[in-house]
Protein backbone atom coordinates (compact mmCIF):
# COMPACT_ATOMS: atom_id res chain seq x y z
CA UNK A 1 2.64 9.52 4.14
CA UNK A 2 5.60 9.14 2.12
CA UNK A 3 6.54 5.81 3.35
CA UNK A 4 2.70 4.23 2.97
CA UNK A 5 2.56 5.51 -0.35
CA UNK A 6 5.61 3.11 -1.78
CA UNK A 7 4.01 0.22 0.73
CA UNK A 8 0.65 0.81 -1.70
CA UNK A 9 2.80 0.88 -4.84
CA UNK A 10 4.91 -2.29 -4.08
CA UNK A 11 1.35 -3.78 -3.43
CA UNK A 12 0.26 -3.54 -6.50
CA UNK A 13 2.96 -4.76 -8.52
CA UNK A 14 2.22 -5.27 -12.32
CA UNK A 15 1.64 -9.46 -12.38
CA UNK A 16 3.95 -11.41 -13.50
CA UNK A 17 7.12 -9.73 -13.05
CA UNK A 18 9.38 -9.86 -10.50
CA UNK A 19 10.14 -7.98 -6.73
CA UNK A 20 13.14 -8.07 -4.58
CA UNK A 21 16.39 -7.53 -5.97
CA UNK A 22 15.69 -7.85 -9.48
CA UNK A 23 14.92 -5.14 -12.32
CA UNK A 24 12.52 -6.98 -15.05
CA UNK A 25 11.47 -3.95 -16.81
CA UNK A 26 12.30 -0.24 -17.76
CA UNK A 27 13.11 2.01 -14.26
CA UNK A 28 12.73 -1.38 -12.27
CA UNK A 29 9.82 -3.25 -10.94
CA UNK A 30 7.70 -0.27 -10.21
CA UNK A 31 8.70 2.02 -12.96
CA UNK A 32 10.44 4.43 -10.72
CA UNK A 33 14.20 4.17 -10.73
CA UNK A 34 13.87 3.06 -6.86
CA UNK A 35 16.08 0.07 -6.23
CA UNK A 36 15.24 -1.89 -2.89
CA UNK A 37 18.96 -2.81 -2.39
CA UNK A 38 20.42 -1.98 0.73
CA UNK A 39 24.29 -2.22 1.63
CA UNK A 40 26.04 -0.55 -1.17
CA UNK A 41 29.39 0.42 -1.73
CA UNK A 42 28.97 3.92 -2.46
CA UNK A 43 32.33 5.68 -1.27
CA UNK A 44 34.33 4.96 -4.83
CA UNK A 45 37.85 6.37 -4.72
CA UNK A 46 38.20 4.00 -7.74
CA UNK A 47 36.28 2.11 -10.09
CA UNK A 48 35.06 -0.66 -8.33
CA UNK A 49 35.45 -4.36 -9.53
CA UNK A 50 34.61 -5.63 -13.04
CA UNK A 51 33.43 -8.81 -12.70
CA UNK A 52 32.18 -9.09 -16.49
CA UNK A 53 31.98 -6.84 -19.34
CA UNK A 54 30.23 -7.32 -23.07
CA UNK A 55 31.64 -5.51 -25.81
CA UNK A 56 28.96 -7.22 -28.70
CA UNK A 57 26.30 -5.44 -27.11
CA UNK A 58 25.69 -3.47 -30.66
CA UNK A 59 24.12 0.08 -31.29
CA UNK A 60 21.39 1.51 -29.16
CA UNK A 61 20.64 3.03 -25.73
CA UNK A 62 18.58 0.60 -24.21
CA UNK A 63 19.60 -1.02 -20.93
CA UNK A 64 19.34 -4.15 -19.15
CA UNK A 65 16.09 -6.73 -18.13
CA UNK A 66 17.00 -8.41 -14.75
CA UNK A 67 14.97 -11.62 -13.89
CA UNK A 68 16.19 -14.90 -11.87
CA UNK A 69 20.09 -15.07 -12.39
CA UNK A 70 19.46 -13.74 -16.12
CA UNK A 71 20.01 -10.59 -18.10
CA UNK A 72 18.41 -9.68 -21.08
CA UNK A 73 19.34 -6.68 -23.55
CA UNK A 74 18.71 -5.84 -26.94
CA UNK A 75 21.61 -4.00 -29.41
CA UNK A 76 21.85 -3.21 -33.00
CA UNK A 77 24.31 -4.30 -35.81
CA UNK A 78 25.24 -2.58 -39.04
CA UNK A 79 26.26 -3.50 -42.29
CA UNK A 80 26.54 -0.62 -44.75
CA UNK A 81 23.22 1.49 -44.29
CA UNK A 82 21.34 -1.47 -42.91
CA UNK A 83 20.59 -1.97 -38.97
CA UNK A 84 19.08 -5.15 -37.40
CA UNK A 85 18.18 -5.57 -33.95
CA UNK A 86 19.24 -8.19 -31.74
CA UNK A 87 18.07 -9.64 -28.19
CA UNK A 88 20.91 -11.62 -25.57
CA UNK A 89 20.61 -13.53 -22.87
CA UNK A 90 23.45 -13.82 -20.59
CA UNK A 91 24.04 -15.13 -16.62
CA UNK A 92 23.57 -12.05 -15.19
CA UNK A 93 26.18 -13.04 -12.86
CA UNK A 94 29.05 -14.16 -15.30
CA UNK A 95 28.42 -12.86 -18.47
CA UNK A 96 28.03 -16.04 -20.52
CA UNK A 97 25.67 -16.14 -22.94
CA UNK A 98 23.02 -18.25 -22.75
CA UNK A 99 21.77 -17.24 -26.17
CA UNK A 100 21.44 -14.67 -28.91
CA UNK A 101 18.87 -14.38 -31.40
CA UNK A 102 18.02 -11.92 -34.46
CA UNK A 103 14.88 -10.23 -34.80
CA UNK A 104 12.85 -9.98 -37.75
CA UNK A 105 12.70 -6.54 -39.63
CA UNK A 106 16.04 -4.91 -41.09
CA UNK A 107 15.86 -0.91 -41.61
CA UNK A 108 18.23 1.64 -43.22
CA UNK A 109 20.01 5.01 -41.85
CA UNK A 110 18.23 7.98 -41.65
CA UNK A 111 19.49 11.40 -40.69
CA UNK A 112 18.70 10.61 -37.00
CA UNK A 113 20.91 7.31 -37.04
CA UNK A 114 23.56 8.87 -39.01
CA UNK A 115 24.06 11.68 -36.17
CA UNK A 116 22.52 10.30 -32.93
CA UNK A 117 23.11 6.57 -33.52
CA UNK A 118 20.43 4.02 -34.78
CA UNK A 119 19.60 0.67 -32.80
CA UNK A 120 17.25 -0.23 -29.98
CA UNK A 121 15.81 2.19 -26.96
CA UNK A 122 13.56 0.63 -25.97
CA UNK A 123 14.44 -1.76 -22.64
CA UNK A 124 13.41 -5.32 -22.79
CA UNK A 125 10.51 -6.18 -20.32
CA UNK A 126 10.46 -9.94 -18.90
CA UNK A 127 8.04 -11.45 -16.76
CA UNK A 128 8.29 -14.77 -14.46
CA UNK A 129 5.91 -16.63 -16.35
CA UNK A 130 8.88 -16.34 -19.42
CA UNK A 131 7.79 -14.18 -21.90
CA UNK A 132 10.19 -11.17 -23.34
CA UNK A 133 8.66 -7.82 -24.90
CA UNK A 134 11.09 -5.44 -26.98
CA UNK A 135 10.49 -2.39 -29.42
CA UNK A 136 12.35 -1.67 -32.10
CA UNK A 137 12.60 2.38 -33.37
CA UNK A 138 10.85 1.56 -36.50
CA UNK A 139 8.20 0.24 -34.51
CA UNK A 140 8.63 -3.67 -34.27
CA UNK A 141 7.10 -4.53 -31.43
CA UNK A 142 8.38 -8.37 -30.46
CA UNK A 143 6.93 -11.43 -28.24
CA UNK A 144 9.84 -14.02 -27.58
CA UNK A 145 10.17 -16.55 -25.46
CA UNK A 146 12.80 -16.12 -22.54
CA UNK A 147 14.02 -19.50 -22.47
CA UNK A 148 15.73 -19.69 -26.16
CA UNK A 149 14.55 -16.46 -27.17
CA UNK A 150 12.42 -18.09 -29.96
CA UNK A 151 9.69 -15.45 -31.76
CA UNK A 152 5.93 -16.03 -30.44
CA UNK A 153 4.13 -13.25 -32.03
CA UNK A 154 5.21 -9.40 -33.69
CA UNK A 155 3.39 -6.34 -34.76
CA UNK A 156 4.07 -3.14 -36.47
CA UNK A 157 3.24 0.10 -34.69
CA UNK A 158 3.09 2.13 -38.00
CA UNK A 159 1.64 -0.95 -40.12
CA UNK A 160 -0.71 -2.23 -38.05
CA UNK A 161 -1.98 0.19 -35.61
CA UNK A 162 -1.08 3.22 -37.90
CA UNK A 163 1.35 4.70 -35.29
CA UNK A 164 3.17 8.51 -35.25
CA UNK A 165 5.59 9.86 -33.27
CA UNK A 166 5.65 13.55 -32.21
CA UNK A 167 9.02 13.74 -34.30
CA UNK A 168 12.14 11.54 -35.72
CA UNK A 169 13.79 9.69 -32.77
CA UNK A 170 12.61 6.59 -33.64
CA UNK A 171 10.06 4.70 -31.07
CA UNK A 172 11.38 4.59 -27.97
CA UNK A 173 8.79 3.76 -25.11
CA UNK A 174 8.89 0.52 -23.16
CA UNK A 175 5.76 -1.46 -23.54
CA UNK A 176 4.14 -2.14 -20.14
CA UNK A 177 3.01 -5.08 -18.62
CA UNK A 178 -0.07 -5.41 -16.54
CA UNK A 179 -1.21 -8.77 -15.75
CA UNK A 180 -2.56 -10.01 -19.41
CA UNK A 181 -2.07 -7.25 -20.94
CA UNK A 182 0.65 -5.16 -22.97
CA UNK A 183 0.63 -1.68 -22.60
CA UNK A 184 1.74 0.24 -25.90
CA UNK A 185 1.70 3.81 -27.34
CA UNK A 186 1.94 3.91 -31.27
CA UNK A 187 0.30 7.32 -31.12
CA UNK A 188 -1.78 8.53 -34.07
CA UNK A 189 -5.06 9.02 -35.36
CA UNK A 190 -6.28 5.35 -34.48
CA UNK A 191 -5.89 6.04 -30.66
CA UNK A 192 -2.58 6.89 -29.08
CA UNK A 193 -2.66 3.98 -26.35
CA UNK A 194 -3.15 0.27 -27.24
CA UNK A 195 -3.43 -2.78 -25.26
CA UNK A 196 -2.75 -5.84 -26.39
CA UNK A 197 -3.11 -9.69 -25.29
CA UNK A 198 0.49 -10.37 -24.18
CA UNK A 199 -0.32 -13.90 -24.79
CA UNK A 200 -1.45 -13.36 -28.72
CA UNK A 201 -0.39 -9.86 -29.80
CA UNK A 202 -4.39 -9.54 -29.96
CA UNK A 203 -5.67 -5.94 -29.56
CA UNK A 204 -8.45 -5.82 -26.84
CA UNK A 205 -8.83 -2.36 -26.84
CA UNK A 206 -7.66 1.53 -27.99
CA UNK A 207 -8.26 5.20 -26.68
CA UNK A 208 -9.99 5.70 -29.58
CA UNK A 209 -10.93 9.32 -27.70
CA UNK A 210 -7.54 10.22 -27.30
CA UNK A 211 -5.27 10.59 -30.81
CA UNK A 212 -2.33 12.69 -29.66
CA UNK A 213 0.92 11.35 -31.41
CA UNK A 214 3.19 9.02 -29.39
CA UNK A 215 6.15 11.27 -27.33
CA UNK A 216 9.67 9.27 -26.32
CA UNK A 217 7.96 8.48 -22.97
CA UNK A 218 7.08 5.27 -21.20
CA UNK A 219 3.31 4.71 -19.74
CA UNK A 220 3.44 3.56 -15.83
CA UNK A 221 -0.13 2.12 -14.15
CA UNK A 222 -1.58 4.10 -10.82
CA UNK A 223 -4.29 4.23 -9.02
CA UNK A 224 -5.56 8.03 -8.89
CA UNK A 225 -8.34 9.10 -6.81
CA UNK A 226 -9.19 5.47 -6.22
CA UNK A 227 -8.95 4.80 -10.21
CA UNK A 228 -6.90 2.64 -11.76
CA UNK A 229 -5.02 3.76 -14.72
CA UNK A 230 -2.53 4.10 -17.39
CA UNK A 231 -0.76 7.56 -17.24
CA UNK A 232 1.57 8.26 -19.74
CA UNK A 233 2.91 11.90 -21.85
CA UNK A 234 2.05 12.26 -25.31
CA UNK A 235 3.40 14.61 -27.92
CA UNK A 236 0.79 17.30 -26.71
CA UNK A 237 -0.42 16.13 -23.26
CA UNK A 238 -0.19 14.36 -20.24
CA UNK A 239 -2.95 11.79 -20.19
CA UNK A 240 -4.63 9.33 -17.65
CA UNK A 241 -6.61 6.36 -19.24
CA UNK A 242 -9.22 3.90 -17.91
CA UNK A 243 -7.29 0.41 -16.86
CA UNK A 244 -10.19 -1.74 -18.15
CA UNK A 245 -11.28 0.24 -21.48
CA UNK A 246 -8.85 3.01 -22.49
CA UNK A 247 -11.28 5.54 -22.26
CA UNK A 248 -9.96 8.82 -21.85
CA UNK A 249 -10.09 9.70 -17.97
CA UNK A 250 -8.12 13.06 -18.01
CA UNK A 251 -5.55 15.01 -19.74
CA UNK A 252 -3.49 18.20 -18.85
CA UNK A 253 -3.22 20.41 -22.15
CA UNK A 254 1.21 21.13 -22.33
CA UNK A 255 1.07 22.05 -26.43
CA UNK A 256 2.04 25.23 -25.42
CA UNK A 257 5.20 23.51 -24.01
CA UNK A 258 5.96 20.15 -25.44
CA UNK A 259 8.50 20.63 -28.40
CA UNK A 260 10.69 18.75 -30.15
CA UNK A 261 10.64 15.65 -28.27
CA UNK A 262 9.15 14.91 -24.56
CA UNK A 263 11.07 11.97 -23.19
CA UNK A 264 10.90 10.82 -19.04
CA UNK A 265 8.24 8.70 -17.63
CA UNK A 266 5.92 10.31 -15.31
CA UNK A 267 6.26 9.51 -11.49
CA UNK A 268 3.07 8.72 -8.95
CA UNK A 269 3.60 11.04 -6.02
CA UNK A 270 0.60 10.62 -4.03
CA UNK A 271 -2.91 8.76 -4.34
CA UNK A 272 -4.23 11.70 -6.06
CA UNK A 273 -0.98 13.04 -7.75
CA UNK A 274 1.54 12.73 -10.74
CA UNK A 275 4.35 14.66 -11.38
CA UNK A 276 5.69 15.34 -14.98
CA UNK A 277 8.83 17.09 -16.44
CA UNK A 278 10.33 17.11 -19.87
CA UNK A 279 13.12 19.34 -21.40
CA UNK A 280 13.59 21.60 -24.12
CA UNK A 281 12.11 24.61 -21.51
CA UNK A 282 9.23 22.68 -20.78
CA UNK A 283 9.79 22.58 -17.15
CA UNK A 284 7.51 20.80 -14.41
CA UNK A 285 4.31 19.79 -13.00
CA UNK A 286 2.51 18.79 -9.98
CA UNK A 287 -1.01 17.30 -11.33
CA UNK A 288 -4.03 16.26 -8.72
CA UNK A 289 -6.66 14.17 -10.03
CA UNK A 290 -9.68 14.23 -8.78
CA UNK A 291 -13.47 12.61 -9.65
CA UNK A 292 -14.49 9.44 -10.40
CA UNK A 293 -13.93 6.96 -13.28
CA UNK A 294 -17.20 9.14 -15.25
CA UNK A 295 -15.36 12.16 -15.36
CA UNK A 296 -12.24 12.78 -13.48
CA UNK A 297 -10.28 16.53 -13.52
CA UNK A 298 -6.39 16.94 -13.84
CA UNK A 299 -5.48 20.48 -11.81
CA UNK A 300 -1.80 22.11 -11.70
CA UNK A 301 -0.48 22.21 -8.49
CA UNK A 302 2.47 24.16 -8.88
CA UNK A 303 4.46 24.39 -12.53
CA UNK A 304 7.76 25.95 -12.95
CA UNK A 305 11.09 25.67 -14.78
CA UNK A 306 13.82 24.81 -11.93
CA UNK A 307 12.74 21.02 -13.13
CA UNK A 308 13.36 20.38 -16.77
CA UNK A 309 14.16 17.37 -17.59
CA UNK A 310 15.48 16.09 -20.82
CA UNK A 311 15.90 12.12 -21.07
CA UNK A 312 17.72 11.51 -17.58
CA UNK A 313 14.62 10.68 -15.74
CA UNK A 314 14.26 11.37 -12.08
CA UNK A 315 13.16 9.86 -8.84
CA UNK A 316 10.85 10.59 -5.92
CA UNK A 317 12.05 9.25 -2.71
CA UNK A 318 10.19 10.73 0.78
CA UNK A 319 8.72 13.69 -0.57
CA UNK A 320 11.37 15.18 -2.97
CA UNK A 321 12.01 14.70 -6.53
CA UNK A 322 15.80 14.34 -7.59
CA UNK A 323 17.19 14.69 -10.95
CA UNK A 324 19.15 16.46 -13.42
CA UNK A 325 17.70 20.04 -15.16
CA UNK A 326 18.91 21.83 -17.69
CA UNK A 327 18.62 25.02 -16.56
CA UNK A 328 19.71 24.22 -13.24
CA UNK A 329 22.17 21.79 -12.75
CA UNK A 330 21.15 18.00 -10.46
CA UNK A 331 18.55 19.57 -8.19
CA UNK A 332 16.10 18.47 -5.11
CA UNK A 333 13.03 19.71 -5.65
CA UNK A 334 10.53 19.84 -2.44
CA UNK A 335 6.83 18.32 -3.40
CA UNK A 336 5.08 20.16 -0.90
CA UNK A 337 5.64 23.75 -2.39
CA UNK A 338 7.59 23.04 -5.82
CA UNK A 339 10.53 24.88 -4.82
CA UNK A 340 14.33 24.12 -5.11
CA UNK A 341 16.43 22.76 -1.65
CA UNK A 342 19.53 22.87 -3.42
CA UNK A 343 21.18 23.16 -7.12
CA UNK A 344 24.57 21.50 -8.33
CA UNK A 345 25.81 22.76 -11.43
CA UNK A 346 29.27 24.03 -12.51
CA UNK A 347 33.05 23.39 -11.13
CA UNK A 348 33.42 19.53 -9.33
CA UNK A 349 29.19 18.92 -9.64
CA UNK A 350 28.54 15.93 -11.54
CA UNK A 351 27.62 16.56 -15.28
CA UNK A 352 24.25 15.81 -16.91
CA UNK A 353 22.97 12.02 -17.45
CA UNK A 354 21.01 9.66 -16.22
CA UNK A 355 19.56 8.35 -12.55
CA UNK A 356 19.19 5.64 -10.13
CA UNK A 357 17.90 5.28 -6.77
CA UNK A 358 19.96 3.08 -4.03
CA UNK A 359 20.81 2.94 -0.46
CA UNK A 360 20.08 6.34 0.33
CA UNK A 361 21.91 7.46 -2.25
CA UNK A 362 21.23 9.03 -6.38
CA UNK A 363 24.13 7.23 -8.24
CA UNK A 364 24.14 9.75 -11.33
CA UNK A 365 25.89 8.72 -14.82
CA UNK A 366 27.50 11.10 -16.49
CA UNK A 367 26.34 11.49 -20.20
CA UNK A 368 29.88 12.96 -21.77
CA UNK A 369 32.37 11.53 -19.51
CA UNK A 370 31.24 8.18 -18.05
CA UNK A 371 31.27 8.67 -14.83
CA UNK A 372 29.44 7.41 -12.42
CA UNK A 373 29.06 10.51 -9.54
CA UNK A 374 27.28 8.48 -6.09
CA UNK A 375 25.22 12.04 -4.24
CA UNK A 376 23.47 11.20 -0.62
CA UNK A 377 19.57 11.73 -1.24
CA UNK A 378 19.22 14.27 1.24
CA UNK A 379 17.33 17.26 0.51
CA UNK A 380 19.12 19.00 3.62
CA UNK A 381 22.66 19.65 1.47
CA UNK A 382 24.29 17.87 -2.27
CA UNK A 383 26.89 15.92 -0.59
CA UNK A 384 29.13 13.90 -3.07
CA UNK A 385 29.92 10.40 -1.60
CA UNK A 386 32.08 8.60 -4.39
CA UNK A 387 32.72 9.01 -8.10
CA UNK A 388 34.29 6.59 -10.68
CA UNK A 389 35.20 6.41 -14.67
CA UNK A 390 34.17 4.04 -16.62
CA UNK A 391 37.31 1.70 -17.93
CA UNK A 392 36.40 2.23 -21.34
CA UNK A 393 34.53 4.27 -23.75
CA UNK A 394 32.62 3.18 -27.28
CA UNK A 395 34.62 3.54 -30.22
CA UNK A 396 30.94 3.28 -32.50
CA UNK A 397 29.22 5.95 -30.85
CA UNK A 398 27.40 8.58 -33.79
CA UNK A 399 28.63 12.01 -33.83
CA UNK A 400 25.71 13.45 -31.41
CA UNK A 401 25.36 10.19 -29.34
CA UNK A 402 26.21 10.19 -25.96
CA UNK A 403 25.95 7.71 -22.97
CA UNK A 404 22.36 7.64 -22.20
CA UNK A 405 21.45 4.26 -20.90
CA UNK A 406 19.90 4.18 -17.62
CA UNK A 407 22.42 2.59 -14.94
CA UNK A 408 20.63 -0.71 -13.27
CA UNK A 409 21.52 -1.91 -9.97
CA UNK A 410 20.32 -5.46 -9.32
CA UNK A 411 21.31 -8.01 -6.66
CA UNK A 412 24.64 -6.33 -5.30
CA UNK A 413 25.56 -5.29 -9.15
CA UNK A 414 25.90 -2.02 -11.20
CA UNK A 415 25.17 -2.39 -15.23
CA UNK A 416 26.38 0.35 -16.63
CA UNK A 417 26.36 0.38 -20.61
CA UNK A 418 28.15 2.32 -23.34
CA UNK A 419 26.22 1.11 -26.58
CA UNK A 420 28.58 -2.24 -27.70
CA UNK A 421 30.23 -2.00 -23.97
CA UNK A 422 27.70 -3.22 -20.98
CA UNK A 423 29.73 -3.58 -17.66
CA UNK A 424 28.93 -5.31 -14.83
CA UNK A 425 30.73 -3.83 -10.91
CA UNK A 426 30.32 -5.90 -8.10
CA UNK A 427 29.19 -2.86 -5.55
CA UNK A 428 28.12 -4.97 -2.54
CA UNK A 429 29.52 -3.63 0.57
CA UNK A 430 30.52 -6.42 2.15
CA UNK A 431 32.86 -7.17 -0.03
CA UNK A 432 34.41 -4.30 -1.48
């Protein structure tokens, strides 16, 4: 079931971007952390090769765009109390840079930058026919061109669409890209969901039915009881919308349990289902839609606490959710029943941080430390396979900042990035 369920997904890719080896957008091609590489090192004793590292990569948390021998990423510099953001382009396979270019829009510290660290979140999204798409946390939503980086078209989620955010992170989805279209979530009054021509920056339509504020989370597309859909989580909710018109197909009501902020994409775990988690005690859901395109009907499944999640993300590989929770340690939680195989917290088990899938393996990255723990994705037992430090740490990281880019692993590579520092390890197998 398991297996014909990611055979649908990689099916129905989102046009224009690429499949394979590459990682064009936020959580890779389908939005789900799951890289397709096979033949990884994984056994680290040491850290593995550097075969290039950046250390201009500015402010910010957001991690790398992967398409056709390039790498894109956008950073943050400071002068005083003013931030502006910046997008690179470098050979993904050497490091040079093919070009660097500022984008329009300068803002000042607030209490948030001053302690957590201003600069970019968002993760550049770049599609084959050559068109970048990057959000700033004030909102500056950019069109450039991939080739020279050169500006096509901006908007403003707070001036022009009259955008709010559940609280004062800063903006911090990554805009999605489906076919024509640009998927966006400038929350507010207006409509929390927005899709634009990717082409013009035009806005073809708005959930003018739903007006939840925007959370920290990322919208991903899925077909749900044979509809397609945008499903995202708001600051109050978590919400399917008509493909075609935004209309409001669904929502689960989680105001009861959605504070502060509510950060990790949801994951599609079946043609019917979605699974959601955020942190701050919110814990976890199972969700089955059901109904047609008229009227459809979100239901809990199961809902519990061993899963809370609080910006790490997690993956769903062959019926079982991995990730970190804050309660519990890195877990494996079974999708049948909702209940824990196993818990790793305490002593040797890697700390909290963020996830990627590869090879049969979760390679976990540590959010205080830097290292990079490798755990076999087997919900039988938490076996540890390898574990490596970064070489270096930030010297420019904010008081309460931590290391909470994503790791990306593209085309025999792991990017690993500590806000100016973005490293490249060569973790092919047949060669290490």
């Amino acid at each position: 079931m398991w297996q014909m369920l990611r055979s649908l997904l990689v099916t129905g890719l989102l046009a224009g971007l690429s499949q394979g080896g590459d990682w064009p957008q936020w959580r890779g091609p389908n939005r789900d952390d799951l890289s397709t590489e096979k033949g990884l090192k994984k056994d680290f004793k040491s850290t593995p090769k550097v075969i290039w590292k950046m250390d201009d990569a500015g402010i910010g948390y957001s991690g790398p765009a992967i398409l056709e021998g390039k790498l894109y990423l956008v950073g943050g510099t400071v002068a005083g109390n003013s931030h502006q953001d910046e997008v690179s382009c470098l050979n993904a396979n050497t490091g040079e840079k093919i070009w660097k270019i500022t984008l329009p829009g300068k803002y000042e510290d607030n209490s948030s930058d001053n302690n957590w660290g201003g600069g970019p979140r968002c993760n550049p999204t770049v599609t084959k026919d050559g068109m970048i798409y990057v959000l700033g946390i004030r909102g500056d939503l950019c069109c450039l061109s991939a080739k020279e980086g050169k500006l096509i078209w901006t908007k403003n989620y707070t001036k022009d669409f009259g955008g709010k955010l559940m609280s004062g992170w800063g903006f911090s989805e990554s805009p999605l890209v489906d076919g024509d279209k640009l998927i966006c979530i400038p929350g507010g009054s207006e409509g929390t969901i927005i899709a634009l021509n990717r082409n013009t920056g035009e806005t073809l339509w708005r959930s003018k039915d739903l007006k939840d504020d925007a959370a920290y989370a990322s919208v991903v597309k899925a077909t749900l009881a044979g509809v397609e859909q945008y499903v995202t989580l708001t600051g109050k909710n978590v919400v399917g919308v008509a493909a075609d018109t935004g209309n409001l197909l669904w929502k689960l009501d989680c105001a009861s349990k959605f504070r502060v902020a509510v950060i990790p994409t949801p994951v599609v775990v079946g043609k019917d289902l979605i699974y959601a988690t955020a942190g701050y005690g919110a814990g976890c859901d199972l969700i089955r839609i059901s109904g047609p395109a008229s009227g459809q009907a979100a239901e809990r499944v199961f809902t519990n606490k061993d899963m809370s999640n609080h910006h790490g993300g997690v993956v769903f590989k062959e019926g079982y959710i991995y990730g970190h929770s804050d309660s519990k340690g890195w877990v494996c939680q079974d999708m049948a029943k909702g209940q824990l195989m196993w818990d790793l917290k305490g002593g040797k088990a890697p700390e909290k941080g963020s996830v990627t899938y590869a090879d049969g393996a979760l390679f976990c990255f540590g959010e205080k430390s830097g290292d990079l723990t490798v755990l076999e994705a087997n919900p039988a037992e938490a076996k540890e396979l390898g574990r490596f430090k970064l070489p270096e740490q930030t010297k420019i990281r904010k008081p309460r900042g931590m290391i909470w880019t994503h790791p990306v692993i593209a085309n025999g590579k792991l990017y690993l990035r500590d806000q100016d520092l973005l490293f490249c390890f060569d973790i092919n197998g047949s060669v290490n």
